[in-house]
C-alpha atoms as a PDB file:
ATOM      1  CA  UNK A   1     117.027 148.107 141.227  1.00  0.00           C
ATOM      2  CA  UNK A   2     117.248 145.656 137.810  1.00  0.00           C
ATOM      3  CA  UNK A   3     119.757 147.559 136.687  1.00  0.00           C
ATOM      4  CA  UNK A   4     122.010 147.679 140.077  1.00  0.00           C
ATOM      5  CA  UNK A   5     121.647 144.421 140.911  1.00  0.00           C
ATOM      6  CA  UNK A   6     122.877 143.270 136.769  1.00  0.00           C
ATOM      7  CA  UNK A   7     125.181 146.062 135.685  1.00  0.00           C
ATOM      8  CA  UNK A   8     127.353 146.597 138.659  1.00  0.00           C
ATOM      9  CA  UNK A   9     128.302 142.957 139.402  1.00  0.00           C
ATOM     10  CA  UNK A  10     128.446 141.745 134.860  1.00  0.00           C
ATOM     11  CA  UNK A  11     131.458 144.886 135.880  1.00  0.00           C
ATOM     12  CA  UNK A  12     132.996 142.949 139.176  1.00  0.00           C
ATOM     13  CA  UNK A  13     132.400 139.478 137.980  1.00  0.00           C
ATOM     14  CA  UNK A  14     134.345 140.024 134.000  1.00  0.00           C
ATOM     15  CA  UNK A  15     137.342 140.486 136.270  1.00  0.00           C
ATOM     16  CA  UNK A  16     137.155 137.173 138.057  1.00  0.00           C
ATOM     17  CA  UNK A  17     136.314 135.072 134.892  1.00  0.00           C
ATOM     18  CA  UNK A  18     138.529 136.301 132.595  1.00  0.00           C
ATOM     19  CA  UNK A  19     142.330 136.544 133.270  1.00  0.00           C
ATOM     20  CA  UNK A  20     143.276 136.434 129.515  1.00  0.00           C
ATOM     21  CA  UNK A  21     142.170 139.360 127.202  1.00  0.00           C
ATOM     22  CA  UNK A  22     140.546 141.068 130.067  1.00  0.00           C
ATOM     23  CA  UNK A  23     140.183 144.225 128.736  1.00  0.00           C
ATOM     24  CA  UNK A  24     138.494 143.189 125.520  1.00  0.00           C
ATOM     25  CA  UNK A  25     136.094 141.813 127.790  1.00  0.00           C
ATOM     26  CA  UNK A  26     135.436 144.347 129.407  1.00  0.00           C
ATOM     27  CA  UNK A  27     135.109 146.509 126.508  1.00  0.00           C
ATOM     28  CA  UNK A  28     132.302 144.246 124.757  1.00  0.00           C
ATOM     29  CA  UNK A  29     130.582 144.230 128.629  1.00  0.00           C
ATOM     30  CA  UNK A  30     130.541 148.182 128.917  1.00  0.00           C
ATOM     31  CA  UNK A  31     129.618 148.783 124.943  1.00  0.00           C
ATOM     32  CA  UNK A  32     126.867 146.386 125.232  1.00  0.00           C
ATOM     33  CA  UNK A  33     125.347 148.782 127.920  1.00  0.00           C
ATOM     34  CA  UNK A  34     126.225 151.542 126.006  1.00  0.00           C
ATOM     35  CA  UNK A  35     124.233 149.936 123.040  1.00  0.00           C
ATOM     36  CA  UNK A  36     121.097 149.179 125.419  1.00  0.00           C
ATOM     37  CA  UNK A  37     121.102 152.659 126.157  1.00  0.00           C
ATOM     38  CA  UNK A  38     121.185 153.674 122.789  1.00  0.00           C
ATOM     39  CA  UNK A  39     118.212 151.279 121.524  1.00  0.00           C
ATOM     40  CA  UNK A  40     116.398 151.772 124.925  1.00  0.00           C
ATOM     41  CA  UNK A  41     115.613 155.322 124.370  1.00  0.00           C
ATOM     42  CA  UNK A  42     113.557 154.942 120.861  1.00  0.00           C
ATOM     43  CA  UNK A  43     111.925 151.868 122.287  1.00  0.00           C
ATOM     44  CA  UNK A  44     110.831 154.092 125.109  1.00  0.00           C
ATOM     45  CA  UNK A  45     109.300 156.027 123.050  1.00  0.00           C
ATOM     46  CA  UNK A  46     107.472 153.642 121.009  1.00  0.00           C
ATOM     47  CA  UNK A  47     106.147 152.412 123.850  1.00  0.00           C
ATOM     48  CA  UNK A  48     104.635 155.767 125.081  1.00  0.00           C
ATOM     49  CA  UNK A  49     102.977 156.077 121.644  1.00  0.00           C
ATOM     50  CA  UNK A  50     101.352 152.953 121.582  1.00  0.00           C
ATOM     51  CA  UNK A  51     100.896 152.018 125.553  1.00  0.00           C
ATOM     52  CA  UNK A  52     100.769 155.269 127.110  1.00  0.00           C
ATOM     53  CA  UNK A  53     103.359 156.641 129.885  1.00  0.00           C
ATOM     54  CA  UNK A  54     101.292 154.574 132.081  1.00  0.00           C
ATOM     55  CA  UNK A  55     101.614 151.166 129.735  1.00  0.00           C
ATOM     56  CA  UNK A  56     104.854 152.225 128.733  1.00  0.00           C
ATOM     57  CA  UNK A  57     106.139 152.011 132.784  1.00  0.00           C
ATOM     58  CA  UNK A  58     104.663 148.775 132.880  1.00  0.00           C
ATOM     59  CA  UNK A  59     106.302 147.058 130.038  1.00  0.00           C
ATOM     60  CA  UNK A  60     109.873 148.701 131.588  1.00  0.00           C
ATOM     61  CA  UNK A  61     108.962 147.188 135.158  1.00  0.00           C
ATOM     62  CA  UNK A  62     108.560 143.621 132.835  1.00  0.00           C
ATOM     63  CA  UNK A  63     111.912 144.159 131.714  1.00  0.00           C
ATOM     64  CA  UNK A  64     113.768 145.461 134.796  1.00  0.00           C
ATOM     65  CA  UNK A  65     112.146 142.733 136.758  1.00  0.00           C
ATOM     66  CA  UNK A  66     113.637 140.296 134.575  1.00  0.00           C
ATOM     67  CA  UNK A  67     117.144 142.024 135.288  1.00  0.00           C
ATOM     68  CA  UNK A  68     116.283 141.405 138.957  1.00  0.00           C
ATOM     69  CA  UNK A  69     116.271 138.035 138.479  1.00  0.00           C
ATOM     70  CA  UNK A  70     119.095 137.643 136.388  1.00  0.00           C
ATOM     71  CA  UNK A  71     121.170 139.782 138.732  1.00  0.00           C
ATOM     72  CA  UNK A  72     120.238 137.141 141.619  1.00  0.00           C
ATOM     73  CA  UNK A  73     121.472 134.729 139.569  1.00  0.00           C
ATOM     74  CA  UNK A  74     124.754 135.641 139.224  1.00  0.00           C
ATOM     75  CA  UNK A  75     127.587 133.512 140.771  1.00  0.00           C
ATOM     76  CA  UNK A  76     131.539 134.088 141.509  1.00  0.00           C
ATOM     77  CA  UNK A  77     133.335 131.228 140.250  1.00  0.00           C
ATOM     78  CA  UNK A  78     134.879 128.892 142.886  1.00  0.00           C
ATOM     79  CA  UNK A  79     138.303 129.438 143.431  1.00  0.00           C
ATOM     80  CA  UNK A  80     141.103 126.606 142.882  1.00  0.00           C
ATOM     81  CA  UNK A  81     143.449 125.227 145.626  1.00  0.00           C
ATOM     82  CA  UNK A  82     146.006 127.763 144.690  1.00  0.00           C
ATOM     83  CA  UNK A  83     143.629 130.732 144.982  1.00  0.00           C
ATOM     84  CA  UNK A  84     142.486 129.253 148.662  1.00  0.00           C
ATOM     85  CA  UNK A  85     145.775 128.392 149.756  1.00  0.00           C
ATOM     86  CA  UNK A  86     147.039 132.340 149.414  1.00  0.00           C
ATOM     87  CA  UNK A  87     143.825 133.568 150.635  1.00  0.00           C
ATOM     88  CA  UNK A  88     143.959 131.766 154.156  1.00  0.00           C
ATOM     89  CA  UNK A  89     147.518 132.749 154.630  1.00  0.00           C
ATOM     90  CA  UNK A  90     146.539 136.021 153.889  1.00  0.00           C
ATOM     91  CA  UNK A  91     143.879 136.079 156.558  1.00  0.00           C
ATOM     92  CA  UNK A  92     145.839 133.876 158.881  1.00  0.00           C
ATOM     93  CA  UNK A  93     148.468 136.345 159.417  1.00  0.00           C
ATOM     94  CA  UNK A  94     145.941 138.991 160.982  1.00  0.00           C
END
């Protein structure tokens, strides 16, 4: 659920914030996951060998819970009067 509700909309939301250089953008936001997998896996296991499987789950649900929240926090940014303008004549004409 962390990682749903943080990795899927970092993907939508690069599109709306950026509209120069987009796809460097999104090539730092989809190599920085790559990278967390990467480190995640050894620090996984360090976990288990100090904490346990069971401690190990726990620390995890720490950190995913904290992606919860940080997902939740994410906002669109407000569109400008030009953005509005074309979107209500788009919907008007339905």
């Amino acid at each position: 659920l962390g990682f749903a509700l943080s990795y899927t909309p970092v993907i939508a939301m690069v599109g709306r914030y950026f509209s120069e250089r987009k796809a460097l953008a999104y090539g730092i936001a989809l190599s920085g996951s790559g990278i967390g997998t990467f480190l995640l896996a050894p620090a996984v296991q360090l976990f288990i060998d100090h904490y346990s499987w069971r401690g190990a789950l726990l620390i995890l649900g720490g950190f995913v819970s904290n992606l919860c929240i940080c997902g939740a926090l994410m906002r669109p940014l407000e569109q400008n009067r030009a953005e509005r303008s074309v979107l209500h004549n788009i919907t008007s004409r339905k």
